[in-house]
C-alpha atoms as a PDB file:
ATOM      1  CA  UNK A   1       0.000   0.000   0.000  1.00  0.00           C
ATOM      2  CA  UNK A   2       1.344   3.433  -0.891  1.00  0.00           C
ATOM      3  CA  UNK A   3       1.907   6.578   1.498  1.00  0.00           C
ATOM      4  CA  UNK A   4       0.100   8.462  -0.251  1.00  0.00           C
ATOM      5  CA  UNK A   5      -3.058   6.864  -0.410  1.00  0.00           C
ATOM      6  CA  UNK A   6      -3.198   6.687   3.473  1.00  0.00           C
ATOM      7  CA  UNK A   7      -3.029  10.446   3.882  1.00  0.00           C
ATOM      8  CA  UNK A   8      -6.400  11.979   3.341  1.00  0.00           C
ATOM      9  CA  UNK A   9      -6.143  15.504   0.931  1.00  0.00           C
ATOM     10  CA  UNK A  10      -7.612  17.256   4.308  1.00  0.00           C
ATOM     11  CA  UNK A  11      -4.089  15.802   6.542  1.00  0.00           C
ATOM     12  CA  UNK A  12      -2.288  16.835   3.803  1.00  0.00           C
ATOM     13  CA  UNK A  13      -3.404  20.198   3.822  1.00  0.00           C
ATOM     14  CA  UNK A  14      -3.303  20.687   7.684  1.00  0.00           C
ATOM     15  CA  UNK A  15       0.384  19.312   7.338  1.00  0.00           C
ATOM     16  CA  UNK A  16       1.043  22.649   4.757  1.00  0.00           C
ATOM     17  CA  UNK A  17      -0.691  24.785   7.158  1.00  0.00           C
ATOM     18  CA  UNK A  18       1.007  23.654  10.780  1.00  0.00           C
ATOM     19  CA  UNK A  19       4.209  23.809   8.633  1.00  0.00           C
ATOM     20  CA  UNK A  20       3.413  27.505   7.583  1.00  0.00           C
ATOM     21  CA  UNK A  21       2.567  28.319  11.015  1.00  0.00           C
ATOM     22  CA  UNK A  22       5.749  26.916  12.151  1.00  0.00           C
ATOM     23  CA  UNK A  23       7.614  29.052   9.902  1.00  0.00           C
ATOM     24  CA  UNK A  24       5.984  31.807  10.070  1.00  0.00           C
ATOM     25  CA  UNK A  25       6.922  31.850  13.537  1.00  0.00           C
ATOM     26  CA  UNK A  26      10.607  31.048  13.400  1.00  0.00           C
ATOM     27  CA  UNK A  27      10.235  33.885  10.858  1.00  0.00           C
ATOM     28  CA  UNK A  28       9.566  36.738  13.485  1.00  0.00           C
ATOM     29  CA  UNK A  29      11.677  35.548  15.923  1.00  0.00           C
ATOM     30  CA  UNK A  30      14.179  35.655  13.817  1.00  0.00           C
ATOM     31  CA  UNK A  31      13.640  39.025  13.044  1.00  0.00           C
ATOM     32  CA  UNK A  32      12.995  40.241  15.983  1.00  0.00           C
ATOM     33  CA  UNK A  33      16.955  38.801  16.716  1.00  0.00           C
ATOM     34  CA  UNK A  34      17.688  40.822  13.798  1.00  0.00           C
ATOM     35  CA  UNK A  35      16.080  43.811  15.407  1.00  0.00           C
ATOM     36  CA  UNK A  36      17.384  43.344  19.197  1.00  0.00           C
ATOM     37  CA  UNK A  37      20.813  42.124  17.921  1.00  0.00           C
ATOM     38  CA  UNK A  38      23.038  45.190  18.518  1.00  0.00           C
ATOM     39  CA  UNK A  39      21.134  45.579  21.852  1.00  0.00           C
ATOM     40  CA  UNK A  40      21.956  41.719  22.760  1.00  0.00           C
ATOM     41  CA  UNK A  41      26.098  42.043  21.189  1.00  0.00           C
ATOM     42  CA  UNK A  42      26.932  45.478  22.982  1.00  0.00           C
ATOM     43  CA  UNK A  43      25.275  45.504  26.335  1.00  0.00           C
ATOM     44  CA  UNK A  44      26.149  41.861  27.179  1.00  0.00           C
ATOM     45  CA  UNK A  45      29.784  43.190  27.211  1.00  0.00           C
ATOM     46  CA  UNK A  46      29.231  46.104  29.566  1.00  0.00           C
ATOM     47  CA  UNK A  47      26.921  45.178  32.544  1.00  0.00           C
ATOM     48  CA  UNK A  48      26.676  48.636  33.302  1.00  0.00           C
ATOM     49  CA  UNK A  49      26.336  50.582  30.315  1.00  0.00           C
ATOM     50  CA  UNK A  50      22.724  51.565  31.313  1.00  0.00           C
ATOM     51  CA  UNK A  51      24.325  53.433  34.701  1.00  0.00           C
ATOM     52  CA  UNK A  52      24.918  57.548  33.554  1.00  0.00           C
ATOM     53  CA  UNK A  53      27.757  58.794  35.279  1.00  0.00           C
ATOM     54  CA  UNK A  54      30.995  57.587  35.507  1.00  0.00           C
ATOM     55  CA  UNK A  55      30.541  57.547  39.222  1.00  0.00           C
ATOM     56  CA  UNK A  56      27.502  55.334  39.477  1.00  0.00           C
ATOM     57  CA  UNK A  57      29.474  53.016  36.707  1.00  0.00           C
ATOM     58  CA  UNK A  58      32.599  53.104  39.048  1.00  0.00           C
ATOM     59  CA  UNK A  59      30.401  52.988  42.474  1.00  0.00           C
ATOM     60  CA  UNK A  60      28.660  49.706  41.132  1.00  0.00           C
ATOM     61  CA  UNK A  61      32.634  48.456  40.046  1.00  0.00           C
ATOM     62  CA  UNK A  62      33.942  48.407  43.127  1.00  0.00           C
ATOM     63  CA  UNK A  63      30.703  47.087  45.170  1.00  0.00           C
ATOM     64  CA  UNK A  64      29.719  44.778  42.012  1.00  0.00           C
ATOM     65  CA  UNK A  65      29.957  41.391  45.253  1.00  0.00           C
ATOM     66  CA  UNK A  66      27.174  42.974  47.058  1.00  0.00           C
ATOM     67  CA  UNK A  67      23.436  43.152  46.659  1.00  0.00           C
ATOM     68  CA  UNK A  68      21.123  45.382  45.486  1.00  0.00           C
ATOM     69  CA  UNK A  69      19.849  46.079  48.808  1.00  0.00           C
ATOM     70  CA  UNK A  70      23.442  46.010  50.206  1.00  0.00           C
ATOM     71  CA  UNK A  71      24.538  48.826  48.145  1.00  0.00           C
ATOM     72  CA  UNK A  72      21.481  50.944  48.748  1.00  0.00           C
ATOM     73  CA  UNK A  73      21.873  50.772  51.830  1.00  0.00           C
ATOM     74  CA  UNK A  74      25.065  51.544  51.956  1.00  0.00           C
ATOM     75  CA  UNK A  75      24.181  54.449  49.717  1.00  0.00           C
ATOM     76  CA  UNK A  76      21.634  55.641  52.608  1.00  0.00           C
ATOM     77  CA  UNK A  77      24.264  55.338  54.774  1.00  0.00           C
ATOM     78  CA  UNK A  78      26.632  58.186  53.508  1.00  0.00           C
ATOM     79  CA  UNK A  79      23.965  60.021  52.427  1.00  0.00           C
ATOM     80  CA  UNK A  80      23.217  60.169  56.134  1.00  0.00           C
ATOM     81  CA  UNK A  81      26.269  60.471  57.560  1.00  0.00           C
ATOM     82  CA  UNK A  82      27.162  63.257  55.210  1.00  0.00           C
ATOM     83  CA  UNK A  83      24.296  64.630  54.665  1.00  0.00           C
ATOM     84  CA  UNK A  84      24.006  64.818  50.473  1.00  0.00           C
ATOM     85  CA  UNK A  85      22.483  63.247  47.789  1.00  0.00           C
ATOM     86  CA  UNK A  86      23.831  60.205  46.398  1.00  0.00           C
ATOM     87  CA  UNK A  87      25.788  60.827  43.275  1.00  0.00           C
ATOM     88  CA  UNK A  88      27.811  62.130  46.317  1.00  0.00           C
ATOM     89  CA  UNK A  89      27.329  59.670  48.622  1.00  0.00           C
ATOM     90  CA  UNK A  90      28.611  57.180  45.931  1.00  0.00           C
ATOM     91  CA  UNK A  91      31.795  58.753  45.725  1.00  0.00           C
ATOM     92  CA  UNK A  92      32.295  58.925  49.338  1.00  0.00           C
ATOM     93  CA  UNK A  93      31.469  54.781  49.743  1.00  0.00           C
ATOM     94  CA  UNK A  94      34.370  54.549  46.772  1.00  0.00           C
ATOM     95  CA  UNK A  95      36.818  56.666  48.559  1.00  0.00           C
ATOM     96  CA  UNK A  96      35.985  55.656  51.576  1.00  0.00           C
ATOM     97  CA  UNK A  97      36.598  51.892  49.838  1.00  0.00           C
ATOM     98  CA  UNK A  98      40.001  52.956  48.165  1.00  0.00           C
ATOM     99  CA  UNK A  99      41.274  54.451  51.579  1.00  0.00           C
ATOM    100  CA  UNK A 100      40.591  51.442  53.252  1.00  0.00           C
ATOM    101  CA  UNK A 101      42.423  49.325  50.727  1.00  0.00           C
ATOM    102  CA  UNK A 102      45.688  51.438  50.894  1.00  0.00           C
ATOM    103  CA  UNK A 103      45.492  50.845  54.376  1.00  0.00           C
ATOM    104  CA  UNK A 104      45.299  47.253  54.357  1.00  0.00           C
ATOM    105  CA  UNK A 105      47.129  46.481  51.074  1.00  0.00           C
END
């Protein structure tokens, strides 16, 4: 008995349409790759590219180890303890971190 007389003209037709589907959906994804690609390539290679200033990037550099929560609070800290805002207080915490290493190191 041949293949072809087992499949029924309406299987063979939902076969053409599940395969259009199918590629019509690796289709978009694959340009929405194309789309996002640059975003994907560049900002994988700097975590912190999003940060503005170069002392947020270099604040998050040296406290990169901690949490989220550990560096804003650390953050609140100086901002208390100096009493600013905390572009400042992130350049106290990273001379306050370099001083500390000379000392030790």
């Amino acid at each position: 008995m041949y293949l072809a007389t087992l499949v029924t003209p309406m299987e063979g037709a939902m076969h053409y349409i599940s395969v259009a589907v199918v590629g019509a959906g690796i289709g978009m994804i694959s340009f929405w790759i194309a789309i996002n690609a640059r975003h994907f390539w560049f900002r994988a290679s700097e975590p912190f590219a999003l940060l503005q200033t170069e002392t947020e990037r270099q604040f998050h550099r040296v406290f990169a180890i901690m949490t989220n929560e550990r560096r804003q609070s650390l953050l609140r800290f100086y901002m208390e303890k100096y009493e600013c805002g905390p572009q400042d207080a992130m350049l106290f915490a990273v001379e306050d971190r370099e001083r500390d290493i000379r000392r030790c190191g």
